[in-house]
N, C-alpha and C. Protein backbone atom coordinates (compact mmCIF):
# COMPACT_ATOMS: atom_id res chain seq x y z
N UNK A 1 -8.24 52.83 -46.75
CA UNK A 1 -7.22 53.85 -46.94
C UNK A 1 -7.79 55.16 -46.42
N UNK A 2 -7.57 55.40 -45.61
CA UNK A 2 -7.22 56.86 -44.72
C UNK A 2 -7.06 57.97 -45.13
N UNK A 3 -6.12 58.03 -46.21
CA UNK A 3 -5.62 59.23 -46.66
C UNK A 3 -6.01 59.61 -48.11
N UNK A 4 -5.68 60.47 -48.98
CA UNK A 4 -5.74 60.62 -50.24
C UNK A 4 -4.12 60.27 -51.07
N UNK A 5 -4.71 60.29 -52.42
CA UNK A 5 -3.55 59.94 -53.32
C UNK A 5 -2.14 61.31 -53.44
N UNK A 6 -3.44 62.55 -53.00
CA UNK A 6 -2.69 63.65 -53.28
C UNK A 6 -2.13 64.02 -52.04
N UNK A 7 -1.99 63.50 -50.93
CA UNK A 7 -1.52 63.51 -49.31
C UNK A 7 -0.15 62.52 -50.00
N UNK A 8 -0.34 61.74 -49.89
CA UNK A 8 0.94 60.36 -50.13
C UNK A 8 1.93 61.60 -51.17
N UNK A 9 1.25 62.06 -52.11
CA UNK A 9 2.24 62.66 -53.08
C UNK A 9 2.92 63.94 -52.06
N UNK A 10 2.27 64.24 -51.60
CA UNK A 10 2.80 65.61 -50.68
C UNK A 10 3.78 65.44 -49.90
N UNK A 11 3.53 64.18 -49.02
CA UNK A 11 4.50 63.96 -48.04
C UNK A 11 6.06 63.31 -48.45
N UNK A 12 5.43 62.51 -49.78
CA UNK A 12 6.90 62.40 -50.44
C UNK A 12 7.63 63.49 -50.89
N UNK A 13 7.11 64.22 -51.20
CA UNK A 13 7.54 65.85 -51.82
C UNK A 13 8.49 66.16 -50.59
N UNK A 14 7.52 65.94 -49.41
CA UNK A 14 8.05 66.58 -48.28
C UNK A 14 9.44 66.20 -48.02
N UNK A 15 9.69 64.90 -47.47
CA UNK A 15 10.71 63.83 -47.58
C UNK A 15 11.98 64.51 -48.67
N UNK A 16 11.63 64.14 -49.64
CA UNK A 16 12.17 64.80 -50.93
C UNK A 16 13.28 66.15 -50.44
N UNK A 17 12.28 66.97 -50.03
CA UNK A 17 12.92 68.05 -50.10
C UNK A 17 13.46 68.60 -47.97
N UNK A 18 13.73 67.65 -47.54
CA UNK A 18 14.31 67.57 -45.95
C UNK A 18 14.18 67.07 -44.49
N UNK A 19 12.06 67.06 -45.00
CA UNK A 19 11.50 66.77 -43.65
C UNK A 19 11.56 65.29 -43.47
N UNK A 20 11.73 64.92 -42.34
CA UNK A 20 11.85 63.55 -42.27
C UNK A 20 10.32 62.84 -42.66
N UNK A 21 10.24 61.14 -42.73
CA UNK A 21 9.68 60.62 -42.98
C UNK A 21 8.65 60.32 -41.84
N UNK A 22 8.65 60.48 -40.96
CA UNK A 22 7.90 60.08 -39.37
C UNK A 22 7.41 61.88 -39.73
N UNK A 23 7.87 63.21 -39.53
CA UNK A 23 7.34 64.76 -39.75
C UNK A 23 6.40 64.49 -40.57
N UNK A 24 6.91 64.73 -41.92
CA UNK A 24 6.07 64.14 -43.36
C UNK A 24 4.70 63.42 -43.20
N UNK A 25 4.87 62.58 -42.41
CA UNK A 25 3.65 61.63 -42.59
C UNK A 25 2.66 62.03 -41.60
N UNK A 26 3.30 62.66 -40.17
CA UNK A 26 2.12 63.70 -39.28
C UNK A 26 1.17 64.39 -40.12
N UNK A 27 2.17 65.24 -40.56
CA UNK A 27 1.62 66.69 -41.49
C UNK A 27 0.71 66.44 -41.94
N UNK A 28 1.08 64.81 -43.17
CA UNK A 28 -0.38 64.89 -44.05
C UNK A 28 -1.08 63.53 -43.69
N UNK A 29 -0.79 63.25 -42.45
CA UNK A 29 -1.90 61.90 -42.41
C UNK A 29 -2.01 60.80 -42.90
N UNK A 30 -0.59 60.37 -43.51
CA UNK A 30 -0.39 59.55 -43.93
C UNK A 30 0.38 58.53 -43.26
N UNK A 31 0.08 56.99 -43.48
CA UNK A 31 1.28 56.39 -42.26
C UNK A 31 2.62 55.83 -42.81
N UNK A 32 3.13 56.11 -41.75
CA UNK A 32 4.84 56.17 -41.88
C UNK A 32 5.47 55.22 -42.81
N UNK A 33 4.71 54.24 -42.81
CA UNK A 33 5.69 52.75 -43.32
C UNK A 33 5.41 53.27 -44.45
N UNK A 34 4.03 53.67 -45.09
CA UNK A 34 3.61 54.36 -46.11
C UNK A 34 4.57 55.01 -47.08
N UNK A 35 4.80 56.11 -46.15
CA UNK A 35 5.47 57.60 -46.48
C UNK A 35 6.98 56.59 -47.01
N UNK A 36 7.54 55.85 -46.13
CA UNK A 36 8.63 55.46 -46.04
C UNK A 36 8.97 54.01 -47.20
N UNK A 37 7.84 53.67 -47.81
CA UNK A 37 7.99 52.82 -48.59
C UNK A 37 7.54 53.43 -49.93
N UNK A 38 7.25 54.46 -50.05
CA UNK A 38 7.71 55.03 -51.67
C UNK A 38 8.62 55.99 -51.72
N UNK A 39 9.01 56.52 -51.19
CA UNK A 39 10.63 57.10 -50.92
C UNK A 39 11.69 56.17 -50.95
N UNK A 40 11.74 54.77 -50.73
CA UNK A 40 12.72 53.99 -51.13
C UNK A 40 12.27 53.20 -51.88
N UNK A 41 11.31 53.53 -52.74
CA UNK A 41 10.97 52.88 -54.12
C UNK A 41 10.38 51.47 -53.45
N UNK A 42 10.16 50.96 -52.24
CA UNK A 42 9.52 49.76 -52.37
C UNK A 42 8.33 49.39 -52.94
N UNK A 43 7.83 50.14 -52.73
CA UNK A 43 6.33 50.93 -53.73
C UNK A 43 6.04 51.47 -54.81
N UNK A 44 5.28 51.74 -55.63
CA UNK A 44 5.11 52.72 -56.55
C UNK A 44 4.08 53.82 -56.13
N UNK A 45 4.32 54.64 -56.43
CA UNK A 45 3.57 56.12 -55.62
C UNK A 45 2.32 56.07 -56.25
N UNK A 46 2.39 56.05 -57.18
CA UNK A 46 0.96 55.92 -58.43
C UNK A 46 0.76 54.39 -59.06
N UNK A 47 0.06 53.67 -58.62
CA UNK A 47 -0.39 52.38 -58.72
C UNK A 47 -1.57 52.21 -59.60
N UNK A 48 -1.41 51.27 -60.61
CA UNK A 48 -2.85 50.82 -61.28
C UNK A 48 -3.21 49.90 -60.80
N UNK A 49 -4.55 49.51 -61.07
CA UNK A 49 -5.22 48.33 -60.57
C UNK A 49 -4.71 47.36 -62.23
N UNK A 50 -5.38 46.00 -61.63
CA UNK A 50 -5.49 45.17 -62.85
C UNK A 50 -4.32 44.73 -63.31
N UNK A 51 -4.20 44.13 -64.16
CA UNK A 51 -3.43 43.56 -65.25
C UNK A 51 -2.86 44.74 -65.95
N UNK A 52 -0.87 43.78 -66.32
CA UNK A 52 -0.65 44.80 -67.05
C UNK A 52 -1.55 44.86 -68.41
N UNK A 53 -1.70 45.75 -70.01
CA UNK A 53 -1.67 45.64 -70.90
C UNK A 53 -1.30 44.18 -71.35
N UNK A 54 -2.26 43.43 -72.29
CA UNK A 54 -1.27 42.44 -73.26
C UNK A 54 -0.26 42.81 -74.21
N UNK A 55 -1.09 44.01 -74.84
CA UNK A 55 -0.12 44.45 -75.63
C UNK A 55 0.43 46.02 -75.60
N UNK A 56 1.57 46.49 -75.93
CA UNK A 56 2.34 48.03 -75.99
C UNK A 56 1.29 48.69 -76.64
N UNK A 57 0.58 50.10 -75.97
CA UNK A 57 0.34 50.97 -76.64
C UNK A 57 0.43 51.31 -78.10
N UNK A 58 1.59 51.61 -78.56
CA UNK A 58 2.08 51.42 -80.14
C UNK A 58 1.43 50.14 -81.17
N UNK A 59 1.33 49.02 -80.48
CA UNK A 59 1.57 48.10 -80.68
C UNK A 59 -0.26 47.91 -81.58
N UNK A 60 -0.98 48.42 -79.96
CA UNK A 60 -2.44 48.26 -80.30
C UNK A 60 -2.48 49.35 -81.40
N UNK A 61 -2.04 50.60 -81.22
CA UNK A 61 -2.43 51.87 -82.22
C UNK A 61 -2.16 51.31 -83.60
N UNK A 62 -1.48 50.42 -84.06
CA UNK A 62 -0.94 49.98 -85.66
C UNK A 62 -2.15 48.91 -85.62
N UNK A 63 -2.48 48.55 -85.18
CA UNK A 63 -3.67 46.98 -85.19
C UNK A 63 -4.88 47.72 -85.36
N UNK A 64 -5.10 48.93 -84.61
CA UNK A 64 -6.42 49.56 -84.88
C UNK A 64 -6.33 50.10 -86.39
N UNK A 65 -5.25 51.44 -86.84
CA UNK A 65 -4.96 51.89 -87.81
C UNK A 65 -5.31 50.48 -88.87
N UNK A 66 -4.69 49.80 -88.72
CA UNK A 66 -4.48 48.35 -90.17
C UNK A 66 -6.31 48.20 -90.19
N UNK A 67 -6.74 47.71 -88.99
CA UNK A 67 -8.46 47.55 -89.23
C UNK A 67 -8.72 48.67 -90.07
N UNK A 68 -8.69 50.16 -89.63
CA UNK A 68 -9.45 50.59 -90.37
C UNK A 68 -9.30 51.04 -91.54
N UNK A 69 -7.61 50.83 -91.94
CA UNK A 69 -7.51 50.42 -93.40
C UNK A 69 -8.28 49.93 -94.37
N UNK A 70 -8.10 48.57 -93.46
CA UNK A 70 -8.97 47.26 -94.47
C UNK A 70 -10.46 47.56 -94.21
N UNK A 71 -11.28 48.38 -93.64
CA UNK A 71 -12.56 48.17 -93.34
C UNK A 71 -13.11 49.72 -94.73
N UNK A 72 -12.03 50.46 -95.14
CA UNK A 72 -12.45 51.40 -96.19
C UNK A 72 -12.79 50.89 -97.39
């Protein structure tokens, strides 16, 4: 990868707000199919690695809380 995370965010900005997607992606060095596949959502702009979660946030926070219930 070529570019940065904060380039990809820019040029969508760019897009966003008039410049085309082929302009956009000059500017910041990013490539087109790129630029052009998180602007129509084929992508996600901000990507995690890995596996989702097994379990909801919430879900783990009540399982921790209950341990340290029972561990007082």
């Amino acid at each position: 990868m070529g570019y940065s995370q904060e380039s990809l965010e820019k040029a969508v900005k760019a897009v966003e707000n008039g410049l085309s997607v082929r302009q956009a992606a000059s500017q910041f060095n990013v490539p087109k199919s790129t630029v052009g596949d998180c602007v129509s959502g084929k992508i996600a702009l901000k990507t995690t690695h890995g596996r989702p979660p097994a379990l909801p946030v919430h879900v783990e926070t009540r399982i921790v809380n209950s341990i340290k219930m029972v561990a007082k």
